[in-house]
Protein backbone atom coordinates (compact mmCIF):
# COMPACT_ATOMS: atom_id res chain seq x y z
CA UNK A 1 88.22 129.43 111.43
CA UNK A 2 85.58 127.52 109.42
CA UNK A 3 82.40 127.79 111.29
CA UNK A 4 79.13 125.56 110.46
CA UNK A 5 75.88 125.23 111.99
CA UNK A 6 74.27 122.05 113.85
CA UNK A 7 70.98 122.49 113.44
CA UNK A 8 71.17 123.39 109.90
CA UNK A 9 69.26 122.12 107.68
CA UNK A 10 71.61 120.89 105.06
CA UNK A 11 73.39 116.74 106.24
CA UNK A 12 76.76 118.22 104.19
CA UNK A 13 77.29 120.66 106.96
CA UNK A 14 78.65 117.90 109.37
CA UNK A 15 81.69 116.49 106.79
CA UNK A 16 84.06 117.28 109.46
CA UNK A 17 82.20 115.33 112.39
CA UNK A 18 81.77 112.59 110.10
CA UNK A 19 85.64 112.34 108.73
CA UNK A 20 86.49 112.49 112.61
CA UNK A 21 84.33 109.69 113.01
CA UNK A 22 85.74 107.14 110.28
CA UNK A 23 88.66 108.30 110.80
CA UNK A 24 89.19 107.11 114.05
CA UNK A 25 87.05 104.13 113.74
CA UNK A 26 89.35 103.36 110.82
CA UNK A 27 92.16 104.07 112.65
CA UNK A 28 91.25 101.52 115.47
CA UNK A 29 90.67 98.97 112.91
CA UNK A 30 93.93 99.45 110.91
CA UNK A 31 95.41 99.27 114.74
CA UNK A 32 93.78 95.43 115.22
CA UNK A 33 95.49 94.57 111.38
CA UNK A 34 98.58 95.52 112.19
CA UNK A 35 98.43 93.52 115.71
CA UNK A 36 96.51 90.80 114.15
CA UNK A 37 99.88 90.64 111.99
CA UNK A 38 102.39 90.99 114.24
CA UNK A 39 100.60 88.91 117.26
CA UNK A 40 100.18 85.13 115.62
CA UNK A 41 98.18 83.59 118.80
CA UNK A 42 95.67 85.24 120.50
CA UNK A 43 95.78 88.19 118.25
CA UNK A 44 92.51 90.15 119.65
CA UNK A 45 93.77 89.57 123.26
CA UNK A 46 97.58 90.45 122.76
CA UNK A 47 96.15 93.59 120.66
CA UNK A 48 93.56 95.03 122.91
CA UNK A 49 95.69 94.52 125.72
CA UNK A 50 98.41 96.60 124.00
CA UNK A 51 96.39 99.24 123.03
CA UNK A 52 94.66 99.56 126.48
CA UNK A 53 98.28 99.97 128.13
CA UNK A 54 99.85 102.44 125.48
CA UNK A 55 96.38 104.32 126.22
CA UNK A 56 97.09 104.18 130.22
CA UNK A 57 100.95 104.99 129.17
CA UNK A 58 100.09 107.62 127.12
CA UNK A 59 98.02 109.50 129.40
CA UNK A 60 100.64 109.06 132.35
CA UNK A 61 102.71 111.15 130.17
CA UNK A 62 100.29 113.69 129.06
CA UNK A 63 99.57 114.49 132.31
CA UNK A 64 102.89 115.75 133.07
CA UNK A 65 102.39 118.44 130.63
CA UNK A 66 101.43 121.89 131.61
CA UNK A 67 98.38 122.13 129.32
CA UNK A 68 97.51 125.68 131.05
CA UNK A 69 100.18 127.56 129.50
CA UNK A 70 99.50 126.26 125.81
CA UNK A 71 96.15 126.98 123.65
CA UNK A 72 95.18 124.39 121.53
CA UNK A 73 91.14 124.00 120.26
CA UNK A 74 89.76 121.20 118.55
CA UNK A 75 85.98 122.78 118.06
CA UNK A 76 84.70 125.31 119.69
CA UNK A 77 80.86 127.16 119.48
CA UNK A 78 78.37 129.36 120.09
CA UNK A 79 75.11 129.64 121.07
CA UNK A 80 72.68 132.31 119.19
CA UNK A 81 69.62 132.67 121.45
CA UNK A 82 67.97 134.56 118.66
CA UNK A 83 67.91 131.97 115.96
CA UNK A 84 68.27 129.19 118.53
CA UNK A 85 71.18 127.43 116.72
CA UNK A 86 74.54 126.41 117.55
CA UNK A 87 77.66 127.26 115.55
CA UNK A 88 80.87 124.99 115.44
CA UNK A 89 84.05 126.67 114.65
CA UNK A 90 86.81 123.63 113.76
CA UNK A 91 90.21 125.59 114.42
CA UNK A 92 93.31 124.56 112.44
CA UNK A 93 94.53 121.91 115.18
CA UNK A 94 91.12 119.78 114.07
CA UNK A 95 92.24 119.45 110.48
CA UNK A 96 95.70 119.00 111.33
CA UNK A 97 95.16 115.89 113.49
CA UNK A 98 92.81 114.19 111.61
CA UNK A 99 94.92 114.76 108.70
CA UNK A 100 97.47 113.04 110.83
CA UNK A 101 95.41 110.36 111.97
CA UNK A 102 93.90 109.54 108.02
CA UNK A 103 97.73 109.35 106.93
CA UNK A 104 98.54 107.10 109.94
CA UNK A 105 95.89 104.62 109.03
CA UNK A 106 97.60 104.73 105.38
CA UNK A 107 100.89 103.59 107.30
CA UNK A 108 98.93 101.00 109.13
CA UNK A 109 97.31 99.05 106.05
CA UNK A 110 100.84 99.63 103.84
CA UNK A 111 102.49 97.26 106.80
């Protein structure tokens, strides 16, 4: 586990908030490309409409999972009352689907 703190004083202590941040914002966008290329009228429409029902499909089938019996952390922290910070801990999962996510957006522009 990689730990860093919030309140630190250091900006570069955040890289892997911020890469989860572009990356999905990128990942929308490269989303709205690809439907802006394979929607020729109303493109914005057609594509938001598709991604809001894949989203509403999506978690229809999540939700049949048993979530319980698995273990799976994004971030996780902790609170030290004596230095009055908090610590984020980014567990493997984290890097593994943002890694996922960056390399999806690659797939997305290459189309």
């Amino acid at each position: 586990m990689i730990g860093t703190r919030v309140f630190g004083p250091a900006p570069f202590e955040h890289w892997q908030i911020a890469w989860m941040l572009f990356a999905w914002v990128f990942y929308i966008h490269s989303l709205y490309i690809l439907g802006g290329t394979l929607f020729r009228r109303q493109q914005f429409l057609l594509t938001s409409c598709t991604i809001v029902l894949v989203a509403i499909l999506l978690t229809m089938l999540l939700n049949q999972i048993d979530w319980n019996s698995m273990n799976i952390e994004f971030i996780t922290g902790t609170w030290d009352e004596k230095t009055r910070t908090y610590t984020h801990f980014f567990h493997p999962f984290f890097y593994i689907l943002n890694t996922a996510v960056t390399l999806l957006i690659f797939v997305h522009y290459w189309l």
